[in-house]
C-alpha atoms as a PDB file:
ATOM      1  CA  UNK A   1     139.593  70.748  80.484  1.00  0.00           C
ATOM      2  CA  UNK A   2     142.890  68.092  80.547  1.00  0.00           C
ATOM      3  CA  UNK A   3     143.604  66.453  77.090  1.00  0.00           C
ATOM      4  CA  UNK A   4     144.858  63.003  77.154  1.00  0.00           C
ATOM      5  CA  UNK A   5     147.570  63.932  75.190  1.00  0.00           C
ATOM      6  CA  UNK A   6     150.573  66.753  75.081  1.00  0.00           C
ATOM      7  CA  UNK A   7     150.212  66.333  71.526  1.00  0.00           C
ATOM      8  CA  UNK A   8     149.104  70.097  70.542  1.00  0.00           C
ATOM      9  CA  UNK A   9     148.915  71.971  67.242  1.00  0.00           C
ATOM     10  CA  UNK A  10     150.278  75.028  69.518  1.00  0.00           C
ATOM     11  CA  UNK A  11     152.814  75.523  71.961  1.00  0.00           C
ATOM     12  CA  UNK A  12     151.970  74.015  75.488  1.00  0.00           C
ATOM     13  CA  UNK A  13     151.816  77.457  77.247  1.00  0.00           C
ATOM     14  CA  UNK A  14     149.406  79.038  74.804  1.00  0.00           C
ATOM     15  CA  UNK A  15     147.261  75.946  75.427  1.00  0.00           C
ATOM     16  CA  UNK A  16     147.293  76.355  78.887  1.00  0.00           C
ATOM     17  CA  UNK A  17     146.483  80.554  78.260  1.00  0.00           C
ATOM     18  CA  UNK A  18     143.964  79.146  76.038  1.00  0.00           C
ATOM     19  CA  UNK A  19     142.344  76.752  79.000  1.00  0.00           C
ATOM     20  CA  UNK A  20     142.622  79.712  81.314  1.00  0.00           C
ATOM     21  CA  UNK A  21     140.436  81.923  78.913  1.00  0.00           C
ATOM     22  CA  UNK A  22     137.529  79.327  79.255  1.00  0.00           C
ATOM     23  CA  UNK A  23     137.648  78.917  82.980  1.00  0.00           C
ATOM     24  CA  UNK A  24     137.866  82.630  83.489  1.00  0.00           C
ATOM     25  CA  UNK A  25     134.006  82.461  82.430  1.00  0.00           C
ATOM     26  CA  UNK A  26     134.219  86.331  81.313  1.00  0.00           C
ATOM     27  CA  UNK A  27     131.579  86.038  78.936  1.00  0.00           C
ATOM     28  CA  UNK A  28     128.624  86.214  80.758  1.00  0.00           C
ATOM     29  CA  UNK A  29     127.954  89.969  80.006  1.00  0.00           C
ATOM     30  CA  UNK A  30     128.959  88.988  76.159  1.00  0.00           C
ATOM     31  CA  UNK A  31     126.147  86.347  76.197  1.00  0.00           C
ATOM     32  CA  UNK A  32     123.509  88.707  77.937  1.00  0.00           C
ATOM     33  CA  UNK A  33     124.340  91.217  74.724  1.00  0.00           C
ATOM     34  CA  UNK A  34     123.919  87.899  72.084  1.00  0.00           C
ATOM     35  CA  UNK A  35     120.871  87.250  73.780  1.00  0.00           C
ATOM     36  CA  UNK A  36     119.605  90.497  73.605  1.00  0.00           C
ATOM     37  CA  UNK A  37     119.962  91.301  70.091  1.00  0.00           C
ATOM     38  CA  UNK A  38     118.694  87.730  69.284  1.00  0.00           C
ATOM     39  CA  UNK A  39     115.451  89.154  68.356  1.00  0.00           C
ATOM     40  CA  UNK A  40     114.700  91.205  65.229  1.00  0.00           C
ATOM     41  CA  UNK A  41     112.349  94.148  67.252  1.00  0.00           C
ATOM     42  CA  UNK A  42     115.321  94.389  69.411  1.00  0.00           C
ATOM     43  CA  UNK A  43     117.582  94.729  66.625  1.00  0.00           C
ATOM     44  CA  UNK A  44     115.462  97.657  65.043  1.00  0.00           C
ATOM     45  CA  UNK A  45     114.676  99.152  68.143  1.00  0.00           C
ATOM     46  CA  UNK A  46     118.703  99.265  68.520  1.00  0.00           C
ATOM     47  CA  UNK A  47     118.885 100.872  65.093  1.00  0.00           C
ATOM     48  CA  UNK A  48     116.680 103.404  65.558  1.00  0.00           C
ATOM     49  CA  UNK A  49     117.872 104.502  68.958  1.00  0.00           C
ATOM     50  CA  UNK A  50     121.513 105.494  66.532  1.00  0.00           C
ATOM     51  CA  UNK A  51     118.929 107.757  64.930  1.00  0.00           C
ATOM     52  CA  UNK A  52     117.063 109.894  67.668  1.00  0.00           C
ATOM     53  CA  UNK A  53     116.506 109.160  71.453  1.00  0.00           C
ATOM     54  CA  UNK A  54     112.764 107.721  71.238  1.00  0.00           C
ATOM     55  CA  UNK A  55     110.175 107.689  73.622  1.00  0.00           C
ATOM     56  CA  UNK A  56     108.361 104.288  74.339  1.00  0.00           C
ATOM     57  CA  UNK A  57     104.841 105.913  72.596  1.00  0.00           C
ATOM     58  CA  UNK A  58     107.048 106.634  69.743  1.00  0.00           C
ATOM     59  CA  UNK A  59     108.566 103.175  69.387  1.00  0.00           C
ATOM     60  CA  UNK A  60     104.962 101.791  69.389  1.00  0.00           C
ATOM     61  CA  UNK A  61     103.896 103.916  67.119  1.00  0.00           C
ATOM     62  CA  UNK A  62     106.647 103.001  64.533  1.00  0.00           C
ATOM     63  CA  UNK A  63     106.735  99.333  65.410  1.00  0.00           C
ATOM     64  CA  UNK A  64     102.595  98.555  65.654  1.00  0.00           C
ATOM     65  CA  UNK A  65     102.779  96.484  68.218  1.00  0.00           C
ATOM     66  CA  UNK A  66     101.429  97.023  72.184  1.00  0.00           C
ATOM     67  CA  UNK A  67     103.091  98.961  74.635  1.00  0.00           C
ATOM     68  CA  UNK A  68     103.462  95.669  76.979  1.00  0.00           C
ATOM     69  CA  UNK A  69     105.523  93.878  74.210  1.00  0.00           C
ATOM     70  CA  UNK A  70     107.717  97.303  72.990  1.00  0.00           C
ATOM     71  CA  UNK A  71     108.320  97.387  76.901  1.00  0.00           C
ATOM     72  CA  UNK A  72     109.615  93.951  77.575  1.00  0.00           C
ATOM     73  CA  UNK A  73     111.585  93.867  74.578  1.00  0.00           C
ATOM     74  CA  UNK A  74     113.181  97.521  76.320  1.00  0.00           C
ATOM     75  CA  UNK A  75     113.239  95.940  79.215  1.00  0.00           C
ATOM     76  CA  UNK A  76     115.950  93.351  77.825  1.00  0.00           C
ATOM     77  CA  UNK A  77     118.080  95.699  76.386  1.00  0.00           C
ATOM     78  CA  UNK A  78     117.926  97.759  79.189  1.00  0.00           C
ATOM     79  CA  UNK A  79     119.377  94.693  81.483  1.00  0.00           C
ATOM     80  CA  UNK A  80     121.982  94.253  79.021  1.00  0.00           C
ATOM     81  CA  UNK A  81     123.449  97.421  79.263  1.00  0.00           C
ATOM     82  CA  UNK A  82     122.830  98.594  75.600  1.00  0.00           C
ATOM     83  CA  UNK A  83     119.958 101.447  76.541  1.00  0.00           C
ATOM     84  CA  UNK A  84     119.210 103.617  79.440  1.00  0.00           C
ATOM     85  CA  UNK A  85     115.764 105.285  80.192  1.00  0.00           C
ATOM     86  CA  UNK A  86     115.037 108.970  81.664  1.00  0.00           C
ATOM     87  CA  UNK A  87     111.955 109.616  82.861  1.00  0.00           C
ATOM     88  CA  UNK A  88     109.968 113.011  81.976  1.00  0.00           C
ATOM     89  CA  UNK A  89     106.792 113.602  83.321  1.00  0.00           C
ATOM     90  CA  UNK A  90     104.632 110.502  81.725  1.00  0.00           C
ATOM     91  CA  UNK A  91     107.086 109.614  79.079  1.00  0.00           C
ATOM     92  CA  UNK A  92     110.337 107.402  79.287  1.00  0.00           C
ATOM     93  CA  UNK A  93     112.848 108.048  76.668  1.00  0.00           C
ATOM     94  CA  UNK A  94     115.076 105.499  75.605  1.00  0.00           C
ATOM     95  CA  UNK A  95     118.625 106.164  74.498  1.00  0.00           C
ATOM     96  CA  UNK A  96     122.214 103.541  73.594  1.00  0.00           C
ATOM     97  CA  UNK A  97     124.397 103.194  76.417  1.00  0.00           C
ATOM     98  CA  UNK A  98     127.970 103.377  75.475  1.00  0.00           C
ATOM     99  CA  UNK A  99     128.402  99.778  74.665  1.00  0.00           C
ATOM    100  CA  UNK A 100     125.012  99.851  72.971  1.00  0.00           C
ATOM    101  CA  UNK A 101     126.574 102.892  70.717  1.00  0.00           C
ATOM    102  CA  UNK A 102     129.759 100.113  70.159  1.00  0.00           C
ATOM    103  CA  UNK A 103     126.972  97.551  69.136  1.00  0.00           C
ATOM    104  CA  UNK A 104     124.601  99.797  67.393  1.00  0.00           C
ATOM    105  CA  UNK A 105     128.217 100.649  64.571  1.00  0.00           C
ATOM    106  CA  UNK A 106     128.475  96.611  64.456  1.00  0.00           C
ATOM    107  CA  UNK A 107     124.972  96.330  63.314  1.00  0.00           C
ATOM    108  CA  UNK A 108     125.492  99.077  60.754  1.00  0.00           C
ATOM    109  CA  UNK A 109     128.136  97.240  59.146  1.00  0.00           C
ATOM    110  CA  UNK A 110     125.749  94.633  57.815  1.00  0.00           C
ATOM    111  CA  UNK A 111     123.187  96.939  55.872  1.00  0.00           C
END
């Protein structure tokens, strides 16, 4: 990312620095999170998952919807790295990773 001119608002090495965070492409876990909380079910399910570790018949019981759409929208936050699942028998509980835990405290700040 060259400019055509040396003509910066900022010193020349902080826009080199600056060039070197966006070719670094660091982000990609950053934009899997975005992604995943992109949809409002996801965001609840998030919520509630600060509350008590849920299992999925609970979730679908609270949200109304079918088990096939609670578990992709699991299944995405799960791939993100903001829940983990245990298995028990015939249920899977659902609980925040650490960095969900980090995200879950950024979503309280807005209710």
């Amino acid at each position: 990312m060259a400019s055509q001119s040396n003509d910066y608002r900022v010193a020349p090495e902080t826009m080199a620095d600056l060039e070197s965070v966006l070719e670094r492409g660091d982000l990609e876990a950053a934009l899997e999170i975005f992604e995943a909380l992109s949809d409002e079910r996801r965001l609840k399910v998030m919520r509630l998952l600060a509350e008590s570790e849920l299992c999925v018949c609970d979730l679908v019981a609270l949200f109304d919807i079918e088990y096939s759409k609670l578990s992709y929208h699991l299944k995405v936050l799960k791939e993100s790295g903001l829940v983990t699942a245990d298995r028990d028998g015939n249920y899977v509980t659902y609980r925040p990773t650490e960095c969900g835990n980090e995200v879950i405290g950024v979503i309280e700040q807005f209710e």
